[in-house]
Protein backbone atom coordinates (compact mmCIF):
# COMPACT_ATOMS: atom_id res chain seq x y z
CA UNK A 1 93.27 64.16 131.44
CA UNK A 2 93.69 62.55 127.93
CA UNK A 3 90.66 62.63 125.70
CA UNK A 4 89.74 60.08 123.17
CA UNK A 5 87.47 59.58 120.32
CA UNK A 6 85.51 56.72 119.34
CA UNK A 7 83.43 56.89 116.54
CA UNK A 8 80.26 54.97 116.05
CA UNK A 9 78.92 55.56 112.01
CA UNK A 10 75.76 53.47 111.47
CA UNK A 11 74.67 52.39 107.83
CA UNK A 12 70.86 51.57 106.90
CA UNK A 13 69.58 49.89 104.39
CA UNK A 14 65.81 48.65 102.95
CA UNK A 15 64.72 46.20 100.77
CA UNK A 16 62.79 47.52 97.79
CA UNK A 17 59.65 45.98 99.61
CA UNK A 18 60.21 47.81 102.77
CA UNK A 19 60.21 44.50 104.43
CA UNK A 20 63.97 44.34 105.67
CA UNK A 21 65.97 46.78 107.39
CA UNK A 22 69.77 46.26 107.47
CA UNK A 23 71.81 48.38 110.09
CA UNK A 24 75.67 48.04 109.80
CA UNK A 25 77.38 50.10 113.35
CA UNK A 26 80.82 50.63 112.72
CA UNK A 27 82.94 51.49 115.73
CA UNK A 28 86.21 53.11 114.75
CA UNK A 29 88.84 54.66 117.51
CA UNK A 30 91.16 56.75 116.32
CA UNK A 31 90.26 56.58 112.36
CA UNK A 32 90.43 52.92 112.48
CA UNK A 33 87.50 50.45 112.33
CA UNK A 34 87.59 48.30 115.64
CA UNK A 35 84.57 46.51 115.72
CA UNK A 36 81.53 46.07 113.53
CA UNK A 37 78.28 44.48 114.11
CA UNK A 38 74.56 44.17 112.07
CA UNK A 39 71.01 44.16 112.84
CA UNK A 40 68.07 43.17 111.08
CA UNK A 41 64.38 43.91 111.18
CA UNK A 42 61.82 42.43 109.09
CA UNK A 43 58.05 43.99 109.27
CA UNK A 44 55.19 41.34 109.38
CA UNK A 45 53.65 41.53 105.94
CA UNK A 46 50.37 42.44 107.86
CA UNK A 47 51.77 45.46 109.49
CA UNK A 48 51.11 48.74 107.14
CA UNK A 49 55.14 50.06 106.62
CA UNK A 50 56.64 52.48 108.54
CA UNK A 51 60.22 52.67 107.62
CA UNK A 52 61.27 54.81 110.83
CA UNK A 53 59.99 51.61 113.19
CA UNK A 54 62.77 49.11 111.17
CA UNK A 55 65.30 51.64 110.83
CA UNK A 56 65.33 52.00 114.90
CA UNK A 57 64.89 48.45 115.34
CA UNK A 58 67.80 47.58 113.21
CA UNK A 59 70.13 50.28 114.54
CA UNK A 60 69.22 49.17 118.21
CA UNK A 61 69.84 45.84 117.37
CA UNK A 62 73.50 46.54 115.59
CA UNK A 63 74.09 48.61 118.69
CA UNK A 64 73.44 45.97 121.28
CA UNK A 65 75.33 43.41 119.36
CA UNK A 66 78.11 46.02 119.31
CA UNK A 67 78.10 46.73 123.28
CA UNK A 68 78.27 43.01 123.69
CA UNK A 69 81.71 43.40 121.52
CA UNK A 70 83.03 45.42 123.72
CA UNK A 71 81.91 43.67 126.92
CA UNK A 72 83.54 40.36 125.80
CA UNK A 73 87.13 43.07 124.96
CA UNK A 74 87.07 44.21 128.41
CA UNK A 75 86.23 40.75 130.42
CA UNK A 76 88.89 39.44 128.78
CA UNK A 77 91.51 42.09 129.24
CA UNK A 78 90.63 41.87 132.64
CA UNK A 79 90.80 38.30 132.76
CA UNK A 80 94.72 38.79 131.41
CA UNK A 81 95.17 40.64 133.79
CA UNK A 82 94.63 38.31 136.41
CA UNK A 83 91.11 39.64 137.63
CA UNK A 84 88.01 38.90 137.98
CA UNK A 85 86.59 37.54 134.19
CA UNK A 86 83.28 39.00 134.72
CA UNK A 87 82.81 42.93 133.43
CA UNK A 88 79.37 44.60 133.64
C-alpha cells in the first residue's frame, strides 16, 4: 500500500486588542498548497480575554471551512465520474 502525506500548517494571528483571532489552515499534499481556508473569532468586549478560547475557535473554524473544501473536491470527482453527486 502507497502512503501519502497531506499537510495541514495552521497560522494564528491577534489583534493588538485581543479582540480578533485570525486562523489561516493551509492544506498542502505533497509540498504543494492545495487548499486554504480562514476563520475568525471576535471576543465580546464584555468577556475578560482569554487568548487560548479565540485561538481554538478560529482554528476550528478554518478547519471546518477546510473539510467543506474537500467535501465539495470529492462530490464532484464523483459526480465526473458518473456517480452519485452526494459524498459524506
Amino acid at each position: 500500500m502507497n502512503a501519502k502525506q497531506w499537510t495541514v500548517q495552521i497560522y494564528i494571528s491577534e489583534d493588538e486588542g485581543d479582540e480578533r483571532t485570525l486562523a489561516r489552515a493551509v492544506l498542502s499534499a505533497t509540498g504543494t498548497p492545495w487548499h486554504e481556508s480562514v476563520g475568525l473569532a471576535r471576543r465580546n468586549p464584555a468577556d475578560r480575554p482569554v487568548p487560548e478560547i479565540g485561538d481554538e475557535l478560529a482554528a476550528g473554524r478554518a478547519l471546518m471551512d477546510l473539510a467543506d473544501k474537500l467535501l465539495g473536491d470529492a462530490a464532484r470527482d464523483v459526480a465526473e465520474l458518473g456517480g452519485p453527486a452526494e459524498v459524506r
